[in-house]
Protein backbone atom coordinates (compact mmCIF):
# COMPACT_ATOMS: atom_id res chain seq x y z
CA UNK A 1 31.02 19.50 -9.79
CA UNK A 2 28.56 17.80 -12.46
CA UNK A 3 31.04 15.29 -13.28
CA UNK A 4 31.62 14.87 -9.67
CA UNK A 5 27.74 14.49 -9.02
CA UNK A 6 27.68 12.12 -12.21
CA UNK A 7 30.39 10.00 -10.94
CA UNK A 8 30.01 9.79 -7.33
CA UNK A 9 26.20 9.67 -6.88
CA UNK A 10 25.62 6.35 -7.96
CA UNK A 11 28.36 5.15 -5.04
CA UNK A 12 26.42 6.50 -2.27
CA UNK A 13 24.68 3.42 -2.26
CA UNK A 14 25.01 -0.36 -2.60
CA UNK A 15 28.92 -0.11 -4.37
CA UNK A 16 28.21 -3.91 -5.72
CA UNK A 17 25.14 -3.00 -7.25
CA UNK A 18 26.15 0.13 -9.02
CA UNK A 19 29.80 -0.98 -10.80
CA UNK A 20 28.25 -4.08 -11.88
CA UNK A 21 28.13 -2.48 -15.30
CA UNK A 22 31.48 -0.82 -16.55
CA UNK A 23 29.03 0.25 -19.71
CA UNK A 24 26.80 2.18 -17.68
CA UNK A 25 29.49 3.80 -15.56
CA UNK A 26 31.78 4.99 -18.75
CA UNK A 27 28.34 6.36 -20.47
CA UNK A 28 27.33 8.19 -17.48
CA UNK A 29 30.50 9.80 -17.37
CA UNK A 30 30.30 10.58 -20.43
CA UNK A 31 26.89 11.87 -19.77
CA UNK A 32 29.09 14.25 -16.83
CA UNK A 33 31.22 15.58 -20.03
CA UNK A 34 28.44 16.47 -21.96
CA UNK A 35 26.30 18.40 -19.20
CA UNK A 36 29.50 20.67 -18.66
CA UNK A 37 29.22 22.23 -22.07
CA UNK A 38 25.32 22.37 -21.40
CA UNK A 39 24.89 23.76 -17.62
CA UNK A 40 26.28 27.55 -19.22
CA UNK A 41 24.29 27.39 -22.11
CA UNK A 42 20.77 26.35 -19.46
CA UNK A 43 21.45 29.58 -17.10
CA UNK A 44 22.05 31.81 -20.62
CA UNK A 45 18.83 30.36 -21.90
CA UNK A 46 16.65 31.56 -18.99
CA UNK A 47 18.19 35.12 -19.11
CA UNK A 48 16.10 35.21 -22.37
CA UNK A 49 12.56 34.78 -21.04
CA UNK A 50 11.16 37.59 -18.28
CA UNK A 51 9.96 36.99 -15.37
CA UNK A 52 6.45 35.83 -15.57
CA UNK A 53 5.50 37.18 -12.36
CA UNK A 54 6.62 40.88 -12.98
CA UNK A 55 6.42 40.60 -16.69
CA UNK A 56 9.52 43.32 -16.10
CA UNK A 57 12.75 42.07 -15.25
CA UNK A 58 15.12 39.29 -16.97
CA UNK A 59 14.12 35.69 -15.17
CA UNK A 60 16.95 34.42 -13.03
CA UNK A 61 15.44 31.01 -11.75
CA UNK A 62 12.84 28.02 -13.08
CA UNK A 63 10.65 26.66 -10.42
CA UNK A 64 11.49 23.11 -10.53
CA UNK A 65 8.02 22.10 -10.39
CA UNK A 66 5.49 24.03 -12.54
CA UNK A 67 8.91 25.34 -15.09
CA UNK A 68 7.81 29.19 -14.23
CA UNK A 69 10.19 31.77 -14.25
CA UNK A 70 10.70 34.19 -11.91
CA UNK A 71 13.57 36.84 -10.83
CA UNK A 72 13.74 37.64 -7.33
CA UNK A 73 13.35 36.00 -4.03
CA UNK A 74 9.56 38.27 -4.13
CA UNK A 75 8.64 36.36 -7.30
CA UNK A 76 9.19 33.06 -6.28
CA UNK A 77 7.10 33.63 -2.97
CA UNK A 78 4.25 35.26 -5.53
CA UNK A 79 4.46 32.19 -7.74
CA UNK A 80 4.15 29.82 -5.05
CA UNK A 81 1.18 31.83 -3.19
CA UNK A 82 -1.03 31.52 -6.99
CA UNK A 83 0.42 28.50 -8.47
CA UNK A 84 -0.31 26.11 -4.77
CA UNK A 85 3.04 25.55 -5.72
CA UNK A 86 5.39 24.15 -3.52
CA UNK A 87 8.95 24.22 -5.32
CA UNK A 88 9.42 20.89 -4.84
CA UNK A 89 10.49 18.98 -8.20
CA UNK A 90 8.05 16.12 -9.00
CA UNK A 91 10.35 13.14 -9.93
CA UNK A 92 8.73 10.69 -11.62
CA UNK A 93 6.20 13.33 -13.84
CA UNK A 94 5.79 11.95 -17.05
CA UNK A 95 8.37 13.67 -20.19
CA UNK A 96 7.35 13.01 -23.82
CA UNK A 97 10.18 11.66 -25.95
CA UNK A 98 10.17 15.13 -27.58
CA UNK A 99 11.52 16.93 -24.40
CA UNK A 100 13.87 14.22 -22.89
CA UNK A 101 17.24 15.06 -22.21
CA UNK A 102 20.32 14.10 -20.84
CA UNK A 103 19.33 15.98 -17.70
CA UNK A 104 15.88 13.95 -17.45
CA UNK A 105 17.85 10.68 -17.97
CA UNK A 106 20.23 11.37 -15.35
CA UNK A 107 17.02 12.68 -13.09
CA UNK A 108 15.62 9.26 -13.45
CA UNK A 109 19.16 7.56 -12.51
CA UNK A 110 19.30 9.25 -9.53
CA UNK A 111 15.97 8.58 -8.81
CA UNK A 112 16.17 5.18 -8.83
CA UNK A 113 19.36 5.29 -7.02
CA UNK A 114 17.61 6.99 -4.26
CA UNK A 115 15.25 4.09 -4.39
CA UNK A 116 17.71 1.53 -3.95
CA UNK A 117 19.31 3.33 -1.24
CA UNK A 118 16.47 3.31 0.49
CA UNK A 119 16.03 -0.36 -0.17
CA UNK A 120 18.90 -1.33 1.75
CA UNK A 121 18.44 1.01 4.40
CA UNK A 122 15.59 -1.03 5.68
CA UNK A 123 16.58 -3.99 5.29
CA UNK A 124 20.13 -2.95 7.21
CA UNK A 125 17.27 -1.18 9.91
CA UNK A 126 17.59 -3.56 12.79
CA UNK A 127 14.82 -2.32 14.73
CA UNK A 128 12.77 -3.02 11.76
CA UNK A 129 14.01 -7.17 11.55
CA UNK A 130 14.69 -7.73 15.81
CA UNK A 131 13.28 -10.86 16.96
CA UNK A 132 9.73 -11.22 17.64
CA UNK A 133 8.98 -10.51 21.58
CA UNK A 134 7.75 -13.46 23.70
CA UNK A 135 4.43 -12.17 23.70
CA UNK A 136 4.09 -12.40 19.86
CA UNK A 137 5.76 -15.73 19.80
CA UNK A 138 3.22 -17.15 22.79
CA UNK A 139 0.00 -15.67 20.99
CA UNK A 140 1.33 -17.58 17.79
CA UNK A 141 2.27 -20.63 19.76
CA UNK A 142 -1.67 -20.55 21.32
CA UNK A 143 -3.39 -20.28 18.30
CA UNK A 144 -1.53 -23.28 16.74
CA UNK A 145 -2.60 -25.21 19.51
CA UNK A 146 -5.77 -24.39 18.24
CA UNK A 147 -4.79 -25.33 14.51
CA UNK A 148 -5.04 -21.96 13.65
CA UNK A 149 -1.76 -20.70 11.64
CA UNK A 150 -1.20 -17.30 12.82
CA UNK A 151 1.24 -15.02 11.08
CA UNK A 152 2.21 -11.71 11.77
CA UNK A 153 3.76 -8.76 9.67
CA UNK A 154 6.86 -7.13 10.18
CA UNK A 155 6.51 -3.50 12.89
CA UNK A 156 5.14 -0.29 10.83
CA UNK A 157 2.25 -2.39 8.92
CA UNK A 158 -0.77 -1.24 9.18
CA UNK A 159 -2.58 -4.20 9.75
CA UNK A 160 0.28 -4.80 12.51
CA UNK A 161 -1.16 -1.23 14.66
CA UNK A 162 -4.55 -2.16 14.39
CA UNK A 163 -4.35 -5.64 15.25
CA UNK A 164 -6.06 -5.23 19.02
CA UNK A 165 -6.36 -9.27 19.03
CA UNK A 166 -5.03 -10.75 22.55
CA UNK A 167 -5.22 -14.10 24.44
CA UNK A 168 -7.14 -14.38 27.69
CA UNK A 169 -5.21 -16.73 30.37
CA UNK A 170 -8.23 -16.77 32.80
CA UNK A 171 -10.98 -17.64 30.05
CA UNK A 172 -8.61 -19.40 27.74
CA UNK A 173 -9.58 -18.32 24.83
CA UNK A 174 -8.84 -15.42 22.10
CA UNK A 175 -10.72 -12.45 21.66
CA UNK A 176 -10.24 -11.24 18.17
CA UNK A 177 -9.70 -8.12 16.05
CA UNK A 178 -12.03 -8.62 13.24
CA UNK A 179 -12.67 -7.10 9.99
CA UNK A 180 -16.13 -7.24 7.98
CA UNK A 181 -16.20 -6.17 4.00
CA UNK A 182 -19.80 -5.71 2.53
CA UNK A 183 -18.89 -5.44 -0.86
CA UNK A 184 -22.50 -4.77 -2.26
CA UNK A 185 -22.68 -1.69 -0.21
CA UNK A 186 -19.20 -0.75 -0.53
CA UNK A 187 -19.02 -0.72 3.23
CA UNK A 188 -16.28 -1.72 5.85
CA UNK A 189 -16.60 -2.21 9.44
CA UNK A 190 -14.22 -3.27 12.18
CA UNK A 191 -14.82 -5.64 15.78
CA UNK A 192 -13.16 -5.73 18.58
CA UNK A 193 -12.78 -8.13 21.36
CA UNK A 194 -14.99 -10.63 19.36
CA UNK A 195 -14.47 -14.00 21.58
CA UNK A 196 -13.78 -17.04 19.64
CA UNK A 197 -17.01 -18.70 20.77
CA UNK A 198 -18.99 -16.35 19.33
CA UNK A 199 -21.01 -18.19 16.23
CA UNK A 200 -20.43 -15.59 12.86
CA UNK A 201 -24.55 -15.37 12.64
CA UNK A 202 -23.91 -13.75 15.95
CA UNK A 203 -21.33 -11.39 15.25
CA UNK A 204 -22.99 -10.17 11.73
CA UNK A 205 -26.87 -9.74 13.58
CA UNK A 206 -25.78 -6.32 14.58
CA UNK A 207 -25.46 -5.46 10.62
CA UNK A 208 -27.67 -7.11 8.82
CA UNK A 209 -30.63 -8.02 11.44
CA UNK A 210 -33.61 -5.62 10.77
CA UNK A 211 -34.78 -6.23 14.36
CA UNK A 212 -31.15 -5.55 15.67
CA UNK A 213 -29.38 -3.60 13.58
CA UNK A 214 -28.02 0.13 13.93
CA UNK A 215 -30.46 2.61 12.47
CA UNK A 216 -26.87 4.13 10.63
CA UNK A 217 -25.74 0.62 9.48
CA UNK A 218 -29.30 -0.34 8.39
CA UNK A 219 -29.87 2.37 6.28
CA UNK A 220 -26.10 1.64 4.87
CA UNK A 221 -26.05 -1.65 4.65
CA UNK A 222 -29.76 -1.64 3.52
CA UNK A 223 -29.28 -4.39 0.64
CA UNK A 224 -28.34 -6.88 3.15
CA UNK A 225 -31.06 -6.01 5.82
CA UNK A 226 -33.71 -6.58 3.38
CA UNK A 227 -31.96 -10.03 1.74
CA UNK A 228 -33.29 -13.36 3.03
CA UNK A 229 -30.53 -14.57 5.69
CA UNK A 230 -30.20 -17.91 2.97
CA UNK A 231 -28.71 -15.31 0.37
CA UNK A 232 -25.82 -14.02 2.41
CA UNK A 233 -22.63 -15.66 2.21
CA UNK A 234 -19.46 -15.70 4.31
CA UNK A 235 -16.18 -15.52 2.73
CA UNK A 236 -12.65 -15.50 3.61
CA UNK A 237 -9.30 -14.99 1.86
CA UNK A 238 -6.90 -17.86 1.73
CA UNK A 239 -3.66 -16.28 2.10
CA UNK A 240 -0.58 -17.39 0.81
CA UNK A 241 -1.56 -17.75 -2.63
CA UNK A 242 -0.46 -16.26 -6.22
CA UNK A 243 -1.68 -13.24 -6.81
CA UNK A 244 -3.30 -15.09 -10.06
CA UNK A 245 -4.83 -17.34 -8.10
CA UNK A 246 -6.82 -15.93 -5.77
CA UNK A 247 -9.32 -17.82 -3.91
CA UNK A 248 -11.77 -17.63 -1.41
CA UNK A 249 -13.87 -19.92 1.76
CA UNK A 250 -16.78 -20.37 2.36
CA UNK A 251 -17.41 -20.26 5.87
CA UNK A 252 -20.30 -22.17 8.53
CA UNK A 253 -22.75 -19.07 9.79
CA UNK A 254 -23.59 -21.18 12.18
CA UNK A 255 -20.03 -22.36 13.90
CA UNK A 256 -18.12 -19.95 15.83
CA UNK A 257 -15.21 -17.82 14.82
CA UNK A 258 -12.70 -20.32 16.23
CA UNK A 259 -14.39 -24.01 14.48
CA UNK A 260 -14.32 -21.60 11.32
CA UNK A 261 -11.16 -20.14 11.57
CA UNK A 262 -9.43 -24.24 12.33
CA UNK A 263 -7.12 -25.29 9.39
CA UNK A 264 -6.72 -21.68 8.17
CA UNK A 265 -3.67 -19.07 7.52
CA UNK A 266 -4.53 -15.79 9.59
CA UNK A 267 -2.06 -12.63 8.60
CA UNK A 268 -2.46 -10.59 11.76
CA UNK A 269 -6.32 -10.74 12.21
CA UNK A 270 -9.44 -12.26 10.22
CA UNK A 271 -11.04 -10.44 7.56
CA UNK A 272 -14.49 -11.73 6.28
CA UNK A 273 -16.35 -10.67 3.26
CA UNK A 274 -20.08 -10.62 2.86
CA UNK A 275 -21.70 -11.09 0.33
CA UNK A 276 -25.13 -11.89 -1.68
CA UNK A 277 -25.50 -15.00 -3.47
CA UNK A 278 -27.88 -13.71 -6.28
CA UNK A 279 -24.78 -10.85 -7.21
CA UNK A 280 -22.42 -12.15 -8.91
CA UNK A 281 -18.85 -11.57 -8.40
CA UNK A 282 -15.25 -12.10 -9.42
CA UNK A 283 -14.69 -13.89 -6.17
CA UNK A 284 -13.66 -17.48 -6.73
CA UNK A 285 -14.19 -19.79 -3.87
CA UNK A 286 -12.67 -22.93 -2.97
CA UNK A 287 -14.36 -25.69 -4.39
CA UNK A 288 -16.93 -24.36 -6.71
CA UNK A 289 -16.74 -23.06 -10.18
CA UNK A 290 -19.39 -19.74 -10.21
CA UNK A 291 -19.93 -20.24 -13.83
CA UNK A 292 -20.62 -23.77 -14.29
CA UNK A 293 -21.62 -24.82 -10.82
CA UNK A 294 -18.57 -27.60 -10.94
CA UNK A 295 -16.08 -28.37 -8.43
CA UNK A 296 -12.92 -26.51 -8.18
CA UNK A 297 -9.74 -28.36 -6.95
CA UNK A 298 -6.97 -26.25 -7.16
């Protein structure tokens, strides 16, 4: 049955994928050969040790988990109750070279096996990959009317369920879903139903406007309250980028969302960071070098 397991596991998923290598299909048979001779010699090894629950009788099973060993059904429950243990084996724990073993090598074969069966279920998950509806395809075909280039992700992102964004007909205009960072004060808030026309000195008086600001947020975002309004800074991500080179927009305080948001890549809903001038950051933003003051054009 090991040499079955061996041999027959690594078809269960993508066949092209796993015989690719005759090498690694002869050694992992002969992996199945050698684990024959060892599987006796594993159960006769943990008739040696007692139980370490009843410190009485011979141990019979190894939790898979925390490597205890117990001898009756009774013992394993005991374990479990004052170990928080819950018998589940933890896959990818770390093993020292000392202890690794054939079984721990074909443990992380399967493991990644199961990985890349899972792989190709979703992508073969058509529910996952149907066309957009017409409602996402209209919303996108709006805001590029508007020069904004609107993408969405794929259904089961999170950003996806809390996107509450939508497109009035009778106004004509959007009202966004809207996402504000304060990274000085660790702090993240979310707006919804933020028209378009609304200028972003508008939308951020609620946070960091002494005068108008909630007593909670105030005392929260207190850094900001007390800042000059000259200090804070608007930023947004430019998306689509290397992951190397990521930069970041300055945006107008004094435009509204949609004059700011004209020319940009949205994924799903803006996100805008806040942040102090006088703190420096590893932000980089388009067109200025924060060390040297220079222009940055790329």
């Amino acid at each position: 049955q090991i040499i079955s397991n061996c041999i027959l596991t690594p078809f269960a998923g993508n066949a092209v994928e796993c015989c690719h290598s005759k090498d690694i299909l002869r050694g992992f048979i002969n992996l199945g050969f050698s684990l024959c001779g060892s599987s006796v010699s594993v159960a006769s090894q943990i008739s040696f040790f007692r139980c370490e629950l009843c410190n009485t009788e011979a141990a019979k099973y190894r939790c898979p988990r925390c490597m205890k060993y117990s001898c009756s059904l009774a013992c394993v429950k005991k374990h479990k109750a004052l170990f928080s243990c819950n018998g589940i084996r933890e896959k990818a724990a770390f093993v020292s070279m000392n202890e690794f073993s054939n079984l721990t090598l074909l443990s992380d074969y399967r493991f990644l096996e199961d990985g890349g069966r899972m792989t190709d279920c979703a992508a073969r998950d058509t529910i996952s990959h149907k066309p957009k509806s017409n409602r996402f395809v209209s919303f996108q075909n709006r805001a590029r009317r508007c020069k904004i280039y609107l993408q969405t992700l794929p259904i089961g992102f999170t950003k996806r369920r809390e996107n509450s964004t939508f497109y009035s007909n009778k106004e004509q205009k959007f009202y966004w879903h809207l996402k504000l960072i304060f990274p000085q004060s660790h702090a993240k808030f979310t707006e919804q139903r933020v028209p378009d026309d609304k200028p972003l000195c508008d939308i951020l008086k609620t946070y960091i406007d002494p005068q108008e600001c909630d007593p909670v947020k105030q005392q929260r975002l207190k850094i900001y309250t007390i800042s000059p309004q000259s200090d804070i800074q608007i930023l947004m991500k430019l998306e689509n980028r290397p992951h190397n080179s990521i930069r970041y927009q300055e945006l107008d305080a004094n435009k509204s969302l949609l004059d700011n948001l004209k020319g940009k890549v949205v994924i799903e809903y803006p996100t805008l960071h806040v942040v102090l001038r006088k703190f420096t950051t590893d932000m980089v933003i388009l067109g200025q070098n924060v060390n040297k003051g220079i222009r940055c054009i790329f």
